[in-house]
Protein backbone atom coordinates (compact mmCIF):
# COMPACT_ATOMS: atom_id res chain seq x y z
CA UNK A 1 0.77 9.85 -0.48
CA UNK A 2 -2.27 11.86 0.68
CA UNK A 3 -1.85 15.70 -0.07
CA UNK A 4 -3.81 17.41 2.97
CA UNK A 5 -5.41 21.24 2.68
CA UNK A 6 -4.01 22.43 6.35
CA UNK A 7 -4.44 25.93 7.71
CA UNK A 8 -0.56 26.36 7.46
CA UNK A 9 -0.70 25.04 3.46
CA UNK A 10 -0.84 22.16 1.91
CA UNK A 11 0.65 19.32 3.76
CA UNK A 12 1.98 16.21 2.22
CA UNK A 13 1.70 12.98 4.05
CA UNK A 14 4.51 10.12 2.73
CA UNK A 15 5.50 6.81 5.25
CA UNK A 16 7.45 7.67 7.85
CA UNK A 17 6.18 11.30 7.97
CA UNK A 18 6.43 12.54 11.46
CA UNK A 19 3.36 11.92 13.79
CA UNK A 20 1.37 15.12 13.43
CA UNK A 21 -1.50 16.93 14.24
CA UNK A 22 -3.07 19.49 11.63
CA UNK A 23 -5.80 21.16 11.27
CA UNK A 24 -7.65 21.17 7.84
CA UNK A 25 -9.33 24.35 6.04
CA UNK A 26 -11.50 23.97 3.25
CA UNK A 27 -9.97 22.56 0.67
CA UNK A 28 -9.01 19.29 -1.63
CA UNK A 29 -8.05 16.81 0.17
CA UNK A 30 -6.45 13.98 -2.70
CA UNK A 31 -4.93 10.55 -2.52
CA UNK A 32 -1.88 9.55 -4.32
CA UNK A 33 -0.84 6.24 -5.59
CA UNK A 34 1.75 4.98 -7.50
CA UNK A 35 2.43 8.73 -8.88
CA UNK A 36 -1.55 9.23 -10.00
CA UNK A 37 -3.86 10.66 -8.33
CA UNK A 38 -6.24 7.80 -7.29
CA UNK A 39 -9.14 10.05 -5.44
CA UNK A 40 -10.05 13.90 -4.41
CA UNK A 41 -12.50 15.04 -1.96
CA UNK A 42 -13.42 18.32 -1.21
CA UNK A 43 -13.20 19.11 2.73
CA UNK A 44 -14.99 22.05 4.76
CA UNK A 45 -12.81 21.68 7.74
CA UNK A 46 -11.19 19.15 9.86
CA UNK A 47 -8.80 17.43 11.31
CA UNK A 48 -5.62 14.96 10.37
CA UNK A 49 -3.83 12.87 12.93
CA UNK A 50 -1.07 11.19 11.28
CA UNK A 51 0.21 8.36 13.60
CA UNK A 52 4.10 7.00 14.17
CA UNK A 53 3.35 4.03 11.88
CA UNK A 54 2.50 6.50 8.99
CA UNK A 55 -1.36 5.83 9.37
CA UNK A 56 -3.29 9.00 8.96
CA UNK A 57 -6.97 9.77 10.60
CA UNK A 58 -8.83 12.57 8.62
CA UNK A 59 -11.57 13.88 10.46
CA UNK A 60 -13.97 16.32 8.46
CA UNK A 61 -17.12 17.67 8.90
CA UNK A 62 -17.75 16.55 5.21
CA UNK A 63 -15.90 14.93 2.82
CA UNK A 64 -17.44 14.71 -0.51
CA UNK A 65 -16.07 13.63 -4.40
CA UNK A 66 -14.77 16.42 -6.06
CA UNK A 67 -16.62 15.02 -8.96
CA UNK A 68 -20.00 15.17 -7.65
CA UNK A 69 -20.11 19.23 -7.30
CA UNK A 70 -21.81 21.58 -9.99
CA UNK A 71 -19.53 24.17 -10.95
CA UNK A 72 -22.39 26.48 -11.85
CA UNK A 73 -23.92 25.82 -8.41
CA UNK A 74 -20.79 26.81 -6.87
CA UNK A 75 -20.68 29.95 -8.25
CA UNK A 76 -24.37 30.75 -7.55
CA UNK A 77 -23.67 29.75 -3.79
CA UNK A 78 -20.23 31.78 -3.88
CA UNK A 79 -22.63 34.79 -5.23
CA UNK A 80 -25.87 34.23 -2.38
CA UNK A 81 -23.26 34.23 0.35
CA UNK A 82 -21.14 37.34 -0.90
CA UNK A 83 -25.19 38.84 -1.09
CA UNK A 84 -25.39 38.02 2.48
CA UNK A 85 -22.53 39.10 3.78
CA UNK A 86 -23.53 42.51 1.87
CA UNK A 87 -26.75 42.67 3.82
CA UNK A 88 -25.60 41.45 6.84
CA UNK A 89 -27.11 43.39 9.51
CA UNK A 90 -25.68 41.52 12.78
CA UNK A 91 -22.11 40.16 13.85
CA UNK A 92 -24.04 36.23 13.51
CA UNK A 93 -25.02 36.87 10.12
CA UNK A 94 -21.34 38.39 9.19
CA UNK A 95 -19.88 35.09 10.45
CA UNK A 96 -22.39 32.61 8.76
CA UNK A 97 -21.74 34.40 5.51
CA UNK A 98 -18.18 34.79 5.44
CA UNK A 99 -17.80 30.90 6.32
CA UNK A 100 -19.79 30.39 3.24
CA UNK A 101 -17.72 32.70 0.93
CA UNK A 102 -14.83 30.58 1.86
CA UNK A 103 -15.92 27.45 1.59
CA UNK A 104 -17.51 28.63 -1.57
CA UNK A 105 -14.25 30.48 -3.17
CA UNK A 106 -12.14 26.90 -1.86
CA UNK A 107 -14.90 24.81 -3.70
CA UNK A 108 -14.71 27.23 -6.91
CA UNK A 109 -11.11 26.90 -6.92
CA UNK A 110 -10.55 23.64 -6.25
CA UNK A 111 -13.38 23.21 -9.56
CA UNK A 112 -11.12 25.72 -11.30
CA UNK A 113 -14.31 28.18 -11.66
């Protein structure tokens, strides 16, 4: 089973699921196997085509070990992006901000942090 983070919740993906198209949000994405979980990656965004034949194509702008992310650097990039947002002065720097408090406050989550 792969457990995916769509924008409409967390999606599980089991053979014969029905061909779908979702789109991904930050998130963990995690793979399932034999009733462990085998892997988890953290995703910014994305998308997952699952196929008729139960195959499933993630596509993600990154995909990286949850295991390899600094929960202290987390919440220091959670806090510099919540700082820009503050002192955001144009609509751009609103929007590049924002996107960084939620990937941040997925990542921190995701870390339990």
């Amino acid at each position: 089973m792969v457990i995916l983070p769509a924008t409409t919740g967390q999606m599980g993906v089991l053979p014969g699921h029905v061909p779908t198209i979702a789109e991904l949000k930050p998130g963990v994405l995690s793979v399932h196997e034999g009733g462990q979980v085998k892997s988890q990656y953290f995703v910014s965004s994305g998308f997952a085509f699952v196929h008729a034949n139960s195959v499933t194509d993630v596509v993600a702008i990154e995909a990286v070990p949850l295991d390899r992310f600094d929960p202290e650097e987390v919440k220091k990039g959670l806090t510099d992006c919540t700082q820009k947002l503050n002192a955001a002065t144009t609509d751009l720097e609103r929007a590049q901000a924002q996107i960084g408090i939620e990937v941040h406050s997925a990542l921190a989550s995701a870390l339990g942090v």
